[in-house]
N, C-alpha and C. Protein backbone atom coordinates (compact mmCIF):
# COMPACT_ATOMS: atom_id res chain seq x y z
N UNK A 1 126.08 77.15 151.51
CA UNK A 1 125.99 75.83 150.92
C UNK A 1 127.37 75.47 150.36
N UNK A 2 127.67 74.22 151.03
CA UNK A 2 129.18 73.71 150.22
C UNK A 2 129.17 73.43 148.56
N UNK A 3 130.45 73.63 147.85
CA UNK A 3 130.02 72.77 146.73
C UNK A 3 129.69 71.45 146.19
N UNK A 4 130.27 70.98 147.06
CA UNK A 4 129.56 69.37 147.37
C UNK A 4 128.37 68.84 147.39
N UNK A 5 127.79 69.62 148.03
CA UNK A 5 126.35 69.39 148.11
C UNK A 5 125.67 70.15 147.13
N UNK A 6 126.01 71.05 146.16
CA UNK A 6 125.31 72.03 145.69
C UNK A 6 125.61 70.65 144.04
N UNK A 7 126.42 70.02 143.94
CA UNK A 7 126.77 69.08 142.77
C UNK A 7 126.41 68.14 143.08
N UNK A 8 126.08 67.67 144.37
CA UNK A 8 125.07 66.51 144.52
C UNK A 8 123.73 66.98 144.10
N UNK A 9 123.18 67.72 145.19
CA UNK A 9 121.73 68.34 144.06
C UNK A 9 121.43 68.78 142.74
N UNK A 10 122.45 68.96 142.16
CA UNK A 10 122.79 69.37 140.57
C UNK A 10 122.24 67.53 139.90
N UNK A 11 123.19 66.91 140.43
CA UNK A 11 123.55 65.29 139.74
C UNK A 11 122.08 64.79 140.49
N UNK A 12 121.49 65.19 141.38
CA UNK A 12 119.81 63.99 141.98
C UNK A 12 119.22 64.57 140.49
N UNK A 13 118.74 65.72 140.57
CA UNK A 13 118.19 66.72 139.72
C UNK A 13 118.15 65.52 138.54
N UNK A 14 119.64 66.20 137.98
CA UNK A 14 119.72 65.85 136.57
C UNK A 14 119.59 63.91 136.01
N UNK A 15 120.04 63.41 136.97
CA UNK A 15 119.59 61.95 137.39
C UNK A 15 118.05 61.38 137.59
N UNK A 16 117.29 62.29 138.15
CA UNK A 16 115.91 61.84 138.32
C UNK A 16 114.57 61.59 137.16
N UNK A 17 114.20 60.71 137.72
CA UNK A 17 112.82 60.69 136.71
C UNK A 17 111.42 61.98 136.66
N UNK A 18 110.60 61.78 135.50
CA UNK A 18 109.59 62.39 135.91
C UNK A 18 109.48 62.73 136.94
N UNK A 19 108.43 61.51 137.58
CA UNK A 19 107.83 61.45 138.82
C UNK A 19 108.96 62.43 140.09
N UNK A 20 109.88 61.70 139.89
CA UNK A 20 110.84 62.24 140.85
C UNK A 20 111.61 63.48 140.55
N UNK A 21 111.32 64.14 139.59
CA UNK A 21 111.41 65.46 139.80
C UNK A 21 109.84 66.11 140.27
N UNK A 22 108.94 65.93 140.13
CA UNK A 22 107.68 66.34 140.17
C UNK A 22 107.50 66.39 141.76
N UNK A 23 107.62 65.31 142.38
CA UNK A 23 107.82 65.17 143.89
C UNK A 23 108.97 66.32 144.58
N UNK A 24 109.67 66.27 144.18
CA UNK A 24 110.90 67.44 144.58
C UNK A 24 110.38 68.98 144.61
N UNK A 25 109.37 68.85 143.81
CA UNK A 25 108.96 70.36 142.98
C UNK A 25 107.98 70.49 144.83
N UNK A 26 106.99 69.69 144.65
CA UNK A 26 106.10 69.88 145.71
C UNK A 26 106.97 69.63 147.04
N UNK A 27 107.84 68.77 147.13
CA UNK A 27 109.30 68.93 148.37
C UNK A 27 109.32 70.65 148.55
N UNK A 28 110.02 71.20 147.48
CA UNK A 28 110.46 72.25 147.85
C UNK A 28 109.40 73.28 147.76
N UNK A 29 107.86 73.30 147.27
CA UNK A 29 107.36 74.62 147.43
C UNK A 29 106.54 74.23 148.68
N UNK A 30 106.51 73.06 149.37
CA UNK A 30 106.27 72.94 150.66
C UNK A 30 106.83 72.96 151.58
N UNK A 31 108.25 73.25 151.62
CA UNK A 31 109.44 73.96 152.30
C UNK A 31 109.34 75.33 152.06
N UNK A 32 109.52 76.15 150.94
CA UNK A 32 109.20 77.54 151.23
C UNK A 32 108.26 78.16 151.75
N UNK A 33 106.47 77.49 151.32
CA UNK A 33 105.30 77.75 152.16
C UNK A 33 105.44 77.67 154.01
N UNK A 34 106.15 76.77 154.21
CA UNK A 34 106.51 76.55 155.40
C UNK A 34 107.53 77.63 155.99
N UNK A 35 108.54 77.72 155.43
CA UNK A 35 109.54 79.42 155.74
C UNK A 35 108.69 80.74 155.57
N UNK A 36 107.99 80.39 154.46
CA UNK A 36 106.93 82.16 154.18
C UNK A 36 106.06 82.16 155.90
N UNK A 37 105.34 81.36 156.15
CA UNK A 37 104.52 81.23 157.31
C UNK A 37 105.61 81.32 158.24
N UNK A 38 106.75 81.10 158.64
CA UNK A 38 108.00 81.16 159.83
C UNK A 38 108.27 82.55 159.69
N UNK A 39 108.19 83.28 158.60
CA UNK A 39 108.79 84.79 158.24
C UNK A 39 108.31 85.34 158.67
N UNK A 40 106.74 84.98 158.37
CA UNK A 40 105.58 85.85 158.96
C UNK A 40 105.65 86.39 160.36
N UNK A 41 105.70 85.19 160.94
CA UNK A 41 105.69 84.84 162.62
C UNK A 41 106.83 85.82 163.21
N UNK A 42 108.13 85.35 162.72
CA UNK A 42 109.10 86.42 163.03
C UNK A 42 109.12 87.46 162.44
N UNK A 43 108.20 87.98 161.97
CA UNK A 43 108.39 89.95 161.45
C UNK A 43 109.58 89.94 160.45
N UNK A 44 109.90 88.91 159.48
CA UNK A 44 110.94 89.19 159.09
C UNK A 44 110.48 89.16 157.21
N UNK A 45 109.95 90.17 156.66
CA UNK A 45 109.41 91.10 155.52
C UNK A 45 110.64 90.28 154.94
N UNK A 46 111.33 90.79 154.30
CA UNK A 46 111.82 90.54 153.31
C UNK A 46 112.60 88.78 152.97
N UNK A 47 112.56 88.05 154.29
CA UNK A 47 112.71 86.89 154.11
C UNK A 47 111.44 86.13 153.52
N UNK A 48 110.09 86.54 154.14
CA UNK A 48 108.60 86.50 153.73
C UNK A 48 108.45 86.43 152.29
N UNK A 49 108.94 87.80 151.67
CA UNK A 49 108.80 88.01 150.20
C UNK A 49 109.50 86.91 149.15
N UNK A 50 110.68 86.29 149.73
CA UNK A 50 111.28 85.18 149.45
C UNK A 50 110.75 84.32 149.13
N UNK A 51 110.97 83.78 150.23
CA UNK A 51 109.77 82.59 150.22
C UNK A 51 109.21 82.31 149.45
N UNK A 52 107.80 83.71 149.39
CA UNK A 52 106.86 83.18 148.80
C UNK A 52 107.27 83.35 147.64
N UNK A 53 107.96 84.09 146.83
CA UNK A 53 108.11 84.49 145.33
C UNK A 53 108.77 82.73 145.28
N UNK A 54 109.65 82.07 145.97
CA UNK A 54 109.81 81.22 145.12
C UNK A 54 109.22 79.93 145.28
N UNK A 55 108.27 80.03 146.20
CA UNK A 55 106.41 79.10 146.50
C UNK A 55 106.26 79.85 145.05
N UNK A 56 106.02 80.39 144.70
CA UNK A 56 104.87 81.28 143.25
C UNK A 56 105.72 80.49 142.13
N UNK A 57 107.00 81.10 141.84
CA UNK A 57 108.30 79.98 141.13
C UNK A 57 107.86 78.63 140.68
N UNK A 58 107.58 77.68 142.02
CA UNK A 58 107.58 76.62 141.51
C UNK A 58 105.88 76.48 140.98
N UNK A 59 105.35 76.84 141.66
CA UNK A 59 103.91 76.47 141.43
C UNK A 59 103.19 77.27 139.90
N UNK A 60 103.70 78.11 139.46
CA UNK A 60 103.96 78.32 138.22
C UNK A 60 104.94 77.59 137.34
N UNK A 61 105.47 76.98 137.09
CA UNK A 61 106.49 75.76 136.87
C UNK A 61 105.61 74.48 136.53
N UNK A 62 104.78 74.38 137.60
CA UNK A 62 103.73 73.11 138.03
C UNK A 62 102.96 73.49 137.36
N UNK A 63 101.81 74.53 137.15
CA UNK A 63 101.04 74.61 136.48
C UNK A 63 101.18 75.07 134.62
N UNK A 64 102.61 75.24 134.21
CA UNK A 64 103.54 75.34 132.97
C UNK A 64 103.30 74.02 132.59
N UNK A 65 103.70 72.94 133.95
CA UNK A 65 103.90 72.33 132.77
C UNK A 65 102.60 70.64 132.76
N UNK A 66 101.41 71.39 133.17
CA UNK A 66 100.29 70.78 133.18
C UNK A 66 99.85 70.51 131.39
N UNK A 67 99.66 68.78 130.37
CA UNK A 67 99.13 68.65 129.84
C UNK A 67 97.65 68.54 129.55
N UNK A 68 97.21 69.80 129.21
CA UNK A 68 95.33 69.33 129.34
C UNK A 68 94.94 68.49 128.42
N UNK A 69 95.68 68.41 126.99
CA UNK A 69 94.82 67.19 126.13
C UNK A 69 94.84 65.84 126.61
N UNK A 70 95.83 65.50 127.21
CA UNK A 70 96.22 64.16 127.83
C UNK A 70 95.76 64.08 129.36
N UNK A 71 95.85 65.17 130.29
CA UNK A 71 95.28 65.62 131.88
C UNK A 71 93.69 65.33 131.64
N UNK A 72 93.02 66.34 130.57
CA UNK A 72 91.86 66.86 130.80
C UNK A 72 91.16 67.05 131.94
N UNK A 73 90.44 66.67 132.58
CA UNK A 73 89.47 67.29 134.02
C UNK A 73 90.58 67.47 134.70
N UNK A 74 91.16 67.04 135.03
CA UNK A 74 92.58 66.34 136.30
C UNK A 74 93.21 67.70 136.08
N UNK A 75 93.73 67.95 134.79
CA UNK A 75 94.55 69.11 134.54
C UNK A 75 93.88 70.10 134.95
N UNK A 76 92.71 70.37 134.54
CA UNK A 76 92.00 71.52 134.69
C UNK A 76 91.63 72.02 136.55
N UNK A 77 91.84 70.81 136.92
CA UNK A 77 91.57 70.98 138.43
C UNK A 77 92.84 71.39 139.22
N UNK A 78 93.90 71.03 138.37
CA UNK A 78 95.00 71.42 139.08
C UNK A 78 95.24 72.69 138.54
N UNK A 79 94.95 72.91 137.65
CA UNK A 79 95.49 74.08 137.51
C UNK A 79 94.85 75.29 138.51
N UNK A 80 93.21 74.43 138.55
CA UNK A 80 92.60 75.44 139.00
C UNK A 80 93.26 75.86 140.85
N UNK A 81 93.84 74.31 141.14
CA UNK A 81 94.30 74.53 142.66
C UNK A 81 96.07 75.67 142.75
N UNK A 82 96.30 75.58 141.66
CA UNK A 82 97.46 75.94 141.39
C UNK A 82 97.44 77.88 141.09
N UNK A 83 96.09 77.83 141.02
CA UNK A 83 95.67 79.48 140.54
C UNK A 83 95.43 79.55 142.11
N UNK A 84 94.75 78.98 142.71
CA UNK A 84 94.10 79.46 144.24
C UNK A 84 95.69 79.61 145.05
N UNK A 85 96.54 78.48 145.11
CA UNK A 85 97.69 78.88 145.54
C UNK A 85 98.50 79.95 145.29
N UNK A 86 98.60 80.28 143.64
CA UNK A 86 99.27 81.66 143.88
C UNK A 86 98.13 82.72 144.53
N UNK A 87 97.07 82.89 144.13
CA UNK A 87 96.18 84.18 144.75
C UNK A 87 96.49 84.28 146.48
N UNK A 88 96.46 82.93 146.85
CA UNK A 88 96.28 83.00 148.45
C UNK A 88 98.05 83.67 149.27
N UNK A 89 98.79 83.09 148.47
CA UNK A 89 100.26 83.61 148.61
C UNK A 89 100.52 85.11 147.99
N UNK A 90 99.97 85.25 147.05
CA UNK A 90 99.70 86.88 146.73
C UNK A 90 99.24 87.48 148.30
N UNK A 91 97.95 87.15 148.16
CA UNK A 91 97.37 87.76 149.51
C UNK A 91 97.84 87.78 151.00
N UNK A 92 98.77 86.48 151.02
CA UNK A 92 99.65 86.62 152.32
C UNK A 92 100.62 87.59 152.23
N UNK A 93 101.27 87.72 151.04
CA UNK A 93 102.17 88.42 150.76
C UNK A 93 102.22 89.93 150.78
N UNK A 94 101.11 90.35 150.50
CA UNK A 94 100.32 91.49 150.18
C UNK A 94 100.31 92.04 152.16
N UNK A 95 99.33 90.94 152.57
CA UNK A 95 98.78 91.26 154.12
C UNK A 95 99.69 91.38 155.26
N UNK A 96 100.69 90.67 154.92
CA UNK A 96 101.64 90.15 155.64
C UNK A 96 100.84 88.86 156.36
N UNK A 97 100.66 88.31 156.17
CA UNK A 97 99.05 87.31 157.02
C UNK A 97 99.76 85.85 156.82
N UNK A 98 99.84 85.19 157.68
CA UNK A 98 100.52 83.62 157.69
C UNK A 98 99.19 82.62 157.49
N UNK A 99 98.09 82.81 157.35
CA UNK A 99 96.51 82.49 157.25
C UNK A 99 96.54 81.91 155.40
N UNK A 100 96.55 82.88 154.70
CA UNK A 100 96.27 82.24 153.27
C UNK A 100 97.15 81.20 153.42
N UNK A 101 98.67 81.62 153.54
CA UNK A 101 99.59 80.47 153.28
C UNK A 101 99.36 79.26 153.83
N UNK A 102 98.71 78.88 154.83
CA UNK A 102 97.98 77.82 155.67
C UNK A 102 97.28 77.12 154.95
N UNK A 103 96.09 77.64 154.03
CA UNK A 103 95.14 77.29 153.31
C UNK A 103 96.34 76.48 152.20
N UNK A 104 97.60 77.43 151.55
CA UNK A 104 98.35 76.55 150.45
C UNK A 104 98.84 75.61 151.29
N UNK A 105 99.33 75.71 152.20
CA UNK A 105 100.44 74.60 152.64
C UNK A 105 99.37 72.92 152.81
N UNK A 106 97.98 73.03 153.03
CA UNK A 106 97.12 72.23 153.22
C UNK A 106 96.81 71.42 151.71
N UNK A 107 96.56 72.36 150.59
CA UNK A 107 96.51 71.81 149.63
C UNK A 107 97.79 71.30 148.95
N UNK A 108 99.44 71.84 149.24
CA UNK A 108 100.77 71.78 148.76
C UNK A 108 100.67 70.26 149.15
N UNK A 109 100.42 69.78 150.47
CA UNK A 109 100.50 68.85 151.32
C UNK A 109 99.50 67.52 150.80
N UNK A 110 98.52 67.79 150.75
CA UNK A 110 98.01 66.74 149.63
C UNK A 110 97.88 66.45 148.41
N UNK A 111 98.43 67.55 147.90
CA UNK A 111 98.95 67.14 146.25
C UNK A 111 99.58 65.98 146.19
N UNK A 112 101.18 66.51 147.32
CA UNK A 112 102.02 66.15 147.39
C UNK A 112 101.68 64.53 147.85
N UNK A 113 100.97 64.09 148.55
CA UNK A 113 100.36 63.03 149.13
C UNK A 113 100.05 62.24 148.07
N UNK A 114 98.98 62.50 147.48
CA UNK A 114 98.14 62.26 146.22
C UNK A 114 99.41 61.74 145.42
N UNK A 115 100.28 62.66 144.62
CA UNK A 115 100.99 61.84 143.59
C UNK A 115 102.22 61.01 144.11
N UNK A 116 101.89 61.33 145.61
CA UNK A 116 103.48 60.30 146.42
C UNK A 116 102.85 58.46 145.91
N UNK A 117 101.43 58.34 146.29
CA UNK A 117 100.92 57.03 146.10
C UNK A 117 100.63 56.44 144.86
N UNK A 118 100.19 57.77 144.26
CA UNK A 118 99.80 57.28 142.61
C UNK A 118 101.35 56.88 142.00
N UNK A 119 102.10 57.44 142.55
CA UNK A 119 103.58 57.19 141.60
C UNK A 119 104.01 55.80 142.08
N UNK A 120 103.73 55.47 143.65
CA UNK A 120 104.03 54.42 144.15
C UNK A 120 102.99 53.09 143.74
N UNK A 121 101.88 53.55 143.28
CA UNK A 121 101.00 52.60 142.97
C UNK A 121 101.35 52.18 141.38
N UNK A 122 102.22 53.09 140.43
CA UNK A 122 102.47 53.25 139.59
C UNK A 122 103.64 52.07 139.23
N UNK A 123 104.02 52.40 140.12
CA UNK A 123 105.61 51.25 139.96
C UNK A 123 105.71 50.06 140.24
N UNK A 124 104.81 49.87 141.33
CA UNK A 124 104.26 48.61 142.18
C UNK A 124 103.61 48.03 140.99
N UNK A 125 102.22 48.78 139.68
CA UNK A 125 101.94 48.03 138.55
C UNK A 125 102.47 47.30 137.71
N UNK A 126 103.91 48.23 137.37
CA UNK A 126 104.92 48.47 136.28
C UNK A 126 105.98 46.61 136.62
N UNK A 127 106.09 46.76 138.13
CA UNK A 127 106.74 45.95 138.53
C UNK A 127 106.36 44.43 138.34
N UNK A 128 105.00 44.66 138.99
CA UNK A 128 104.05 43.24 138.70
C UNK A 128 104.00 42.55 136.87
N UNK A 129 103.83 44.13 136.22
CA UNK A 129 103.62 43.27 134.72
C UNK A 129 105.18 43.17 133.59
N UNK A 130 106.42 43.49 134.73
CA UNK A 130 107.52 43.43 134.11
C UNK A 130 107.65 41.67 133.96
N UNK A 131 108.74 41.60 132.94
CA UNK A 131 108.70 40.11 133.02
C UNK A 131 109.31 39.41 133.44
N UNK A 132 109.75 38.10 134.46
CA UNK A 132 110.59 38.01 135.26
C UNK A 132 111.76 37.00 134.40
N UNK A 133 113.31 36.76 134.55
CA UNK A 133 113.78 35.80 134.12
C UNK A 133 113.33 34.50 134.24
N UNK A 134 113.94 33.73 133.21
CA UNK A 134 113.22 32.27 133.67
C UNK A 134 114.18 31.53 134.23
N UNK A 135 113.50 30.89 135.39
CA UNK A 135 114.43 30.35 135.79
C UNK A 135 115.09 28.47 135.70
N UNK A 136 116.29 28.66 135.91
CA UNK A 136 116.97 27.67 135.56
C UNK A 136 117.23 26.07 136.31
């Protein structure tokens, strides 16, 4: 990785909103789920272990930093999807098996879906009840 790019991703990072770090989070542990399952395929163990440890990384991260007094059910459901993801990546990890990780990459994938629209439905609100100049 150049340094160029490694200070551009430093500056999106540190530049971004909530939402848009939250999206990034599920970006990237649906890029590693996706390499853990490629590792698999190619026999390649210790790239595998990668992977997934840092699929586990973020998705512990995600479920850190879940509010339940303010979440309540919502929270509790994610967390609960967020426990099944690490167990199932344990278990790939464990088996060597590209199968559990399938099961995460399915749920990584509509999380990721899920808060792509709510954030977009979010702004699209925000936008409508901003107030416009008056015009002249």
């Amino acid at each position: 990785m150049s340094y160029g790019y490694g200070a551009y991703k430093k500056t999106a990072v540190s530049t971004a909103s909530k939402e848009q770090i939250l999206l990034m989070l599920y970006q990237a542990a649906i890029k590693n789920c996706k390499k853990a399952i490629e590792a698999i395929h190619e026999k390649k163990i210790s790239a595998k272990g990668e992977y997934i440890g840092k699929l586990q990384d973020i998705v512990i991260e995600l479920n850190n930093s879940l509010d339940f007094e303010v979440g309540g059910d919502i929270a509790k459901e994610l967390s609960a999807l967020y426990d099944y993801i690490l167990f199932s990546s344990t278990q790939a990890n464990i088996k060597i098996d590209a199968e559990p990780l399938e099961g995460c990459l399915n749920v990584l994938n509509t999380l990721y879906e899920g808060w792509s629209e709510a954030i977009k439905s979010l702004k699209a609100t925000q936008n409508a009840a901003a107030p416009t100049a008056p015009k002249e």
